[in-house]
N, C-alpha and C. Protein backbone atom coordinates (compact mmCIF):
# COMPACT_ATOMS: atom_id res chain seq x y z
N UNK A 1 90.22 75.40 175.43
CA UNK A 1 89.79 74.60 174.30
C UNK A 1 90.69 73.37 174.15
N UNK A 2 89.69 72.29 174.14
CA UNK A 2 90.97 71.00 173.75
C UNK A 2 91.35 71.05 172.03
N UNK A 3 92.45 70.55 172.40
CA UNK A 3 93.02 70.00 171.04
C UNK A 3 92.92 68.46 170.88
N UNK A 4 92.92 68.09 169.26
CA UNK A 4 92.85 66.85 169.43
C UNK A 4 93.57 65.80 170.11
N UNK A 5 93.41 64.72 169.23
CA UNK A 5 94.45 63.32 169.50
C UNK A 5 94.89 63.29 167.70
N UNK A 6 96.02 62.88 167.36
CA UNK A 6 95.67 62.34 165.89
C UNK A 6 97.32 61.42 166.30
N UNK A 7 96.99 61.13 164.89
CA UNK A 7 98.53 59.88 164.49
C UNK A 7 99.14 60.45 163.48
N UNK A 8 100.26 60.10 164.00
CA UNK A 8 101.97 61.36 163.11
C UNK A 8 102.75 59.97 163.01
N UNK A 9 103.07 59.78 161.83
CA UNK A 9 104.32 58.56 161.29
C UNK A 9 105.61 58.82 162.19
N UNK A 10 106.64 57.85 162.24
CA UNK A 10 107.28 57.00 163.29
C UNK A 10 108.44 58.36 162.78
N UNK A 11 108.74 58.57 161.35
CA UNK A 11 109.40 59.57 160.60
C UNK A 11 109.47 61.17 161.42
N UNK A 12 107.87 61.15 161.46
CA UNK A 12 107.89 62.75 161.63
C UNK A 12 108.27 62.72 163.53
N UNK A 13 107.60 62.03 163.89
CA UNK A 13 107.79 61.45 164.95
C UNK A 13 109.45 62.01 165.43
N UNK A 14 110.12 61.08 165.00
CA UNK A 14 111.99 60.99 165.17
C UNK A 14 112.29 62.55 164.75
N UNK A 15 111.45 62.96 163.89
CA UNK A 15 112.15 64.53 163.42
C UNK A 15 111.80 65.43 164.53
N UNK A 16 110.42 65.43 165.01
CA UNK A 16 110.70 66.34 166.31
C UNK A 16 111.69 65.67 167.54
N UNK A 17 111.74 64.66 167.87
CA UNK A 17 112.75 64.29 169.11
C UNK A 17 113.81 64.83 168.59
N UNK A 18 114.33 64.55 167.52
CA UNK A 18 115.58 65.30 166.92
C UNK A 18 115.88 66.53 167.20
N UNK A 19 114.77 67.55 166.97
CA UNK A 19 114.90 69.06 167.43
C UNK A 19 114.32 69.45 168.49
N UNK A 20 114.03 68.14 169.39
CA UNK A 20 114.39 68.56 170.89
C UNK A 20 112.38 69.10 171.61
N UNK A 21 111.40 68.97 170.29
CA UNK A 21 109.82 68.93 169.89
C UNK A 21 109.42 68.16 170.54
N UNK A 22 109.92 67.22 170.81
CA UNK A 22 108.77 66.02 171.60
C UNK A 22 109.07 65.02 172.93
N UNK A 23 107.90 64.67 173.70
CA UNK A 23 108.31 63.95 174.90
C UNK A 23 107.71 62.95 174.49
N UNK A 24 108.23 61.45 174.26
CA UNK A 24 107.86 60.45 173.79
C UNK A 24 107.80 59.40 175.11
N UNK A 25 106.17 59.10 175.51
CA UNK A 25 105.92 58.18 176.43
C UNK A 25 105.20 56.98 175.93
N UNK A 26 105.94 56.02 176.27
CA UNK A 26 106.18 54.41 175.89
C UNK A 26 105.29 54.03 176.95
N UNK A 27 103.58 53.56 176.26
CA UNK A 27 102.57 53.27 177.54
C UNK A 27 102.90 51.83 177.55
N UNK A 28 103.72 50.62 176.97
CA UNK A 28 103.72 49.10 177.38
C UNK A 28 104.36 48.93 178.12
N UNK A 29 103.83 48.01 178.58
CA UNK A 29 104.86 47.03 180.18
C UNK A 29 106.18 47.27 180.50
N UNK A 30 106.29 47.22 181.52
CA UNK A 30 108.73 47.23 181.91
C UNK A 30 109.08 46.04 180.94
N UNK A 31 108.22 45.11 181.05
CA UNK A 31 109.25 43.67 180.40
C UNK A 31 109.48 44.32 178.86
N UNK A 32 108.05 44.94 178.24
CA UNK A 32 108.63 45.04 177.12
C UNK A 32 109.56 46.29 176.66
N UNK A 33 110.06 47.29 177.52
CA UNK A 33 110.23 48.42 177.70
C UNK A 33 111.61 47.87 177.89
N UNK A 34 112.11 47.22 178.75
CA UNK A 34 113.41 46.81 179.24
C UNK A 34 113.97 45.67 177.63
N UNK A 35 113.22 45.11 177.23
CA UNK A 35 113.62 44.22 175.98
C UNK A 35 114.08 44.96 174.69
N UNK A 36 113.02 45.99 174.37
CA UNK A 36 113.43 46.75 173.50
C UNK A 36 112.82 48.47 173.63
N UNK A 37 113.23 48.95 173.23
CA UNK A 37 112.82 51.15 173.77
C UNK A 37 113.37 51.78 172.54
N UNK A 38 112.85 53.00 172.23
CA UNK A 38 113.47 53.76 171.91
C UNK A 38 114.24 54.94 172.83
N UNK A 39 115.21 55.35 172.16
CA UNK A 39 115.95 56.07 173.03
C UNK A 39 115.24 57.36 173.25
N UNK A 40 115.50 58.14 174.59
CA UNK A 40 114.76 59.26 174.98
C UNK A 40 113.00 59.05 175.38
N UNK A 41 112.39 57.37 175.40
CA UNK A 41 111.14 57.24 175.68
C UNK A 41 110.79 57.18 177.05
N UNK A 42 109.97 57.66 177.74
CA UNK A 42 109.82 57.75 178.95
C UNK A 42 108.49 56.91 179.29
N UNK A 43 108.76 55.59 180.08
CA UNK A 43 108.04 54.52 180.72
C UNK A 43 106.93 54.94 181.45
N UNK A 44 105.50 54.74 180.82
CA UNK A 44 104.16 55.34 181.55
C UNK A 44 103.53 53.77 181.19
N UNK A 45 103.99 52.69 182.02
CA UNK A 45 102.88 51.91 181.69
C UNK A 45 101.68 51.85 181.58
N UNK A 46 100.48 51.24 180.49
CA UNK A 46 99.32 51.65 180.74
C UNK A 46 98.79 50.92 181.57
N UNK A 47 99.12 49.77 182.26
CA UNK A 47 98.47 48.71 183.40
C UNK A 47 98.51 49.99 184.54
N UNK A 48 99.02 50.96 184.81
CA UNK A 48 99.22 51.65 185.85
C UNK A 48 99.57 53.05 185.25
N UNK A 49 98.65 53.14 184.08
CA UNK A 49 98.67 54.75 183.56
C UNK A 49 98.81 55.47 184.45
N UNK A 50 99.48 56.96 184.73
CA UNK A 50 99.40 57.84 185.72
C UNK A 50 99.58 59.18 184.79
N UNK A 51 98.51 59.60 184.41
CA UNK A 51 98.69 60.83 183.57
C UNK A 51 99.54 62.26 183.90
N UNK A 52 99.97 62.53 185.37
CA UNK A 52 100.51 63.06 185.60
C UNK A 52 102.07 63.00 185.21
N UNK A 53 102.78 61.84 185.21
CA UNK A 53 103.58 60.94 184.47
C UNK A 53 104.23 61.41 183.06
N UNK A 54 102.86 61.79 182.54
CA UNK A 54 102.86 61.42 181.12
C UNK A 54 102.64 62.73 180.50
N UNK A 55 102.70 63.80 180.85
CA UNK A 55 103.02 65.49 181.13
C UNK A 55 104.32 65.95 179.90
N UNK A 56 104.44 66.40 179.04
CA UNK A 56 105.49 66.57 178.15
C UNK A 56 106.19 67.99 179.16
N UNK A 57 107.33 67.59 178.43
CA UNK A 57 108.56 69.26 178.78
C UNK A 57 107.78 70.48 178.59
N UNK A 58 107.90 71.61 179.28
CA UNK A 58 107.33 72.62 178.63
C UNK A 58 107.81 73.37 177.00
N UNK A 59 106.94 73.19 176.11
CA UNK A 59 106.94 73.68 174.48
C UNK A 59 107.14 72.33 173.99
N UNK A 60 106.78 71.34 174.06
CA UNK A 60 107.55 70.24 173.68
C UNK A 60 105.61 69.43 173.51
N UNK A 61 105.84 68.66 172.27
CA UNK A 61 104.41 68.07 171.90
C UNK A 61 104.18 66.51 172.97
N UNK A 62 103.36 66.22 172.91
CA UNK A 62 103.26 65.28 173.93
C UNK A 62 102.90 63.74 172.97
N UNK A 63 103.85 62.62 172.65
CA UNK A 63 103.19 61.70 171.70
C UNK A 63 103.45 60.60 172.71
N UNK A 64 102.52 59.46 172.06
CA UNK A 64 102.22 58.13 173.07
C UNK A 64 103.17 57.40 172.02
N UNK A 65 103.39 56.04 172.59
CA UNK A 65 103.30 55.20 171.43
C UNK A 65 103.12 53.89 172.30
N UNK A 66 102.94 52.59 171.62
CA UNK A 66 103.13 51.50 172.21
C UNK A 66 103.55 50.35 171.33
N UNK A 67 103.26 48.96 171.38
CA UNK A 67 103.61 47.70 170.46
C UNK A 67 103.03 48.36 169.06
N UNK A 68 102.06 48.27 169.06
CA UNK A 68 101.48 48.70 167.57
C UNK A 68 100.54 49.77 167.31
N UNK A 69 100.58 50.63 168.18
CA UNK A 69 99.80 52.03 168.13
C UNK A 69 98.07 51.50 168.89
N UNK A 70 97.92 50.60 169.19
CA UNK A 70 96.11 50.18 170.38
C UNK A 70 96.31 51.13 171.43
N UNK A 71 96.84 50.30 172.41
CA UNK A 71 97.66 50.67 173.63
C UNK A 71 97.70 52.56 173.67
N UNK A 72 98.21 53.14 173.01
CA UNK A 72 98.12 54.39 172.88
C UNK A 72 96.85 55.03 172.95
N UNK A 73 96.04 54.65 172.51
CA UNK A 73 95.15 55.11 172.35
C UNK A 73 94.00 55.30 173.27
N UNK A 74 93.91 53.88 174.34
CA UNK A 74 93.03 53.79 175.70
C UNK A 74 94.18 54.85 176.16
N UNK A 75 95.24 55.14 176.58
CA UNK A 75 96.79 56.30 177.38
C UNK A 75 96.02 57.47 176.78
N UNK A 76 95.48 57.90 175.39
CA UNK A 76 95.15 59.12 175.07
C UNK A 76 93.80 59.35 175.70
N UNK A 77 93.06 58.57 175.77
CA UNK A 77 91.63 58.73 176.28
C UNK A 77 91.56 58.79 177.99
N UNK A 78 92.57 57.91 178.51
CA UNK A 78 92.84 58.24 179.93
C UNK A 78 93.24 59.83 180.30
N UNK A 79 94.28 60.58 179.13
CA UNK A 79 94.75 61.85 179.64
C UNK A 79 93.58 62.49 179.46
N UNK A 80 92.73 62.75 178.04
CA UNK A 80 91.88 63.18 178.21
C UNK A 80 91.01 63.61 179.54
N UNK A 81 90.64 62.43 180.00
CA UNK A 81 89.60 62.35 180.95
C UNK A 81 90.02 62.58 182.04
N UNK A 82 91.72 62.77 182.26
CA UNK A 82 92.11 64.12 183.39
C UNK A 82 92.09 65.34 183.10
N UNK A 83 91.67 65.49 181.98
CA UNK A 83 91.84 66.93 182.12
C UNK A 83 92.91 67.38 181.09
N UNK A 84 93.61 66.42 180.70
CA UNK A 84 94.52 67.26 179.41
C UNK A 84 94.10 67.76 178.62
N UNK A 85 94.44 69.06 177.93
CA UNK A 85 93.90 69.95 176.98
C UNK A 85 94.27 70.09 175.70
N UNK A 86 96.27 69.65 175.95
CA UNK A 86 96.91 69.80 174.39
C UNK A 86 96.54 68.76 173.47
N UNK A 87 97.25 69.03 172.81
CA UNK A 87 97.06 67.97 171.32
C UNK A 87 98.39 66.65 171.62
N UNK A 88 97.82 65.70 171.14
CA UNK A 88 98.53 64.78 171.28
C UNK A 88 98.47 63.86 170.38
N UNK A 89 100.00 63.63 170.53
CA UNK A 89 99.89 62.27 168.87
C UNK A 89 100.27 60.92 169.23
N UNK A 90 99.70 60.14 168.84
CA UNK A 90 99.89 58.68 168.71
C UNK A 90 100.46 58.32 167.41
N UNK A 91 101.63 57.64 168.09
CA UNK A 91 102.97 57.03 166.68
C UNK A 91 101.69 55.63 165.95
N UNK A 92 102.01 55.95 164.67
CA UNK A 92 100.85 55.42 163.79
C UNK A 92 102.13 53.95 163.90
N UNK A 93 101.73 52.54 163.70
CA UNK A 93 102.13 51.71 164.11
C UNK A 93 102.94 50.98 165.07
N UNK A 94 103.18 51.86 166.07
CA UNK A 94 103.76 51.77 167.66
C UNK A 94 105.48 51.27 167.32
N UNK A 95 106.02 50.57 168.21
CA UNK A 95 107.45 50.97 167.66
C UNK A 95 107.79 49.61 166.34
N UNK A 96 106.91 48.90 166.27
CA UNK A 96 106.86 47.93 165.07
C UNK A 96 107.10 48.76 164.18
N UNK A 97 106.24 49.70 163.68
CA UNK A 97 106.73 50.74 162.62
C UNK A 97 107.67 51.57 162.81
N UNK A 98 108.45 52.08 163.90
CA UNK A 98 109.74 52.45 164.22
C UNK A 98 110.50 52.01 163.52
N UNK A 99 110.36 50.61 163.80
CA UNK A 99 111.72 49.57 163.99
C UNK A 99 111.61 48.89 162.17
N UNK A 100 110.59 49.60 161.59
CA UNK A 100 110.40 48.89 160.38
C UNK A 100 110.82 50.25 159.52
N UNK A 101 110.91 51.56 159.95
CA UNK A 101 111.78 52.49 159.42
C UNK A 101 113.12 52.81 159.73
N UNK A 102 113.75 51.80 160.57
CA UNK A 102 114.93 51.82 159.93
C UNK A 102 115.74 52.42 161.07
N UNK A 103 114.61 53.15 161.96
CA UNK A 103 114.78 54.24 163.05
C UNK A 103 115.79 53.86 164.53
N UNK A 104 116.31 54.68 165.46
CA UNK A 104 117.30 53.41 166.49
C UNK A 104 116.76 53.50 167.79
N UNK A 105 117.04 51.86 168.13
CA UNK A 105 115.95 51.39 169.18
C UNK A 105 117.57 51.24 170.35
N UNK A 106 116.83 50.67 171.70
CA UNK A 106 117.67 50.40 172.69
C UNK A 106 117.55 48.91 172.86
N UNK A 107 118.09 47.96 173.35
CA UNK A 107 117.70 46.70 174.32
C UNK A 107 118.76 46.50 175.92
């Protein structure tokens, strides 16, 4: 049975990476990936989605994010349509809303 897709705030988001809950894959470009990241995000560009890639830790939730949460969302519909089954969340305003809670980024 699949599980959905839905959107989890940038907040709840940081609280599972915190307890070690989530594999956070960053579907935008290297340029923008290399400019600014969050820490622990793992680079699945979507110009060259590879859903295999984009596979969370085992027990660990699987969330997308990108510039402003779009981008995520064609990455969720791509896993889908391999075949992914879990539930997956898309960071509700991509790391703009990260970076507008206050939350810590890389450059």
């Amino acid at each position: 049975m699949t599980t959905g897709i839905r959107f989890a705030d940038p907040r709840t988001i940081a609280d599972l990476m915190a307890k070690g809950e989530a594999t956070l894959v960053d579907v935008r470009e290297s340029e923008e990936f290399r400019a600014l990241r969050i820490p622990g995000a793992r680079l699945v560009p979507l110009s060259a989605f590879d859903p295999a890639k984009a596979q969370p830790k085992p027990g660990a939730q699987l969330v997308l994010h990108c510039a402003a949460g779009v981008r995520c969302g064609t990455a969720a519909q791509i896993l889908r349509a391999s075949g992914y089954q879990g539930e997956i969340l898309r960071m509700a305003g991509g790391i703009k809303a990260w970076r507008a809670e206050g939350l810590p980024v890389e450059r």
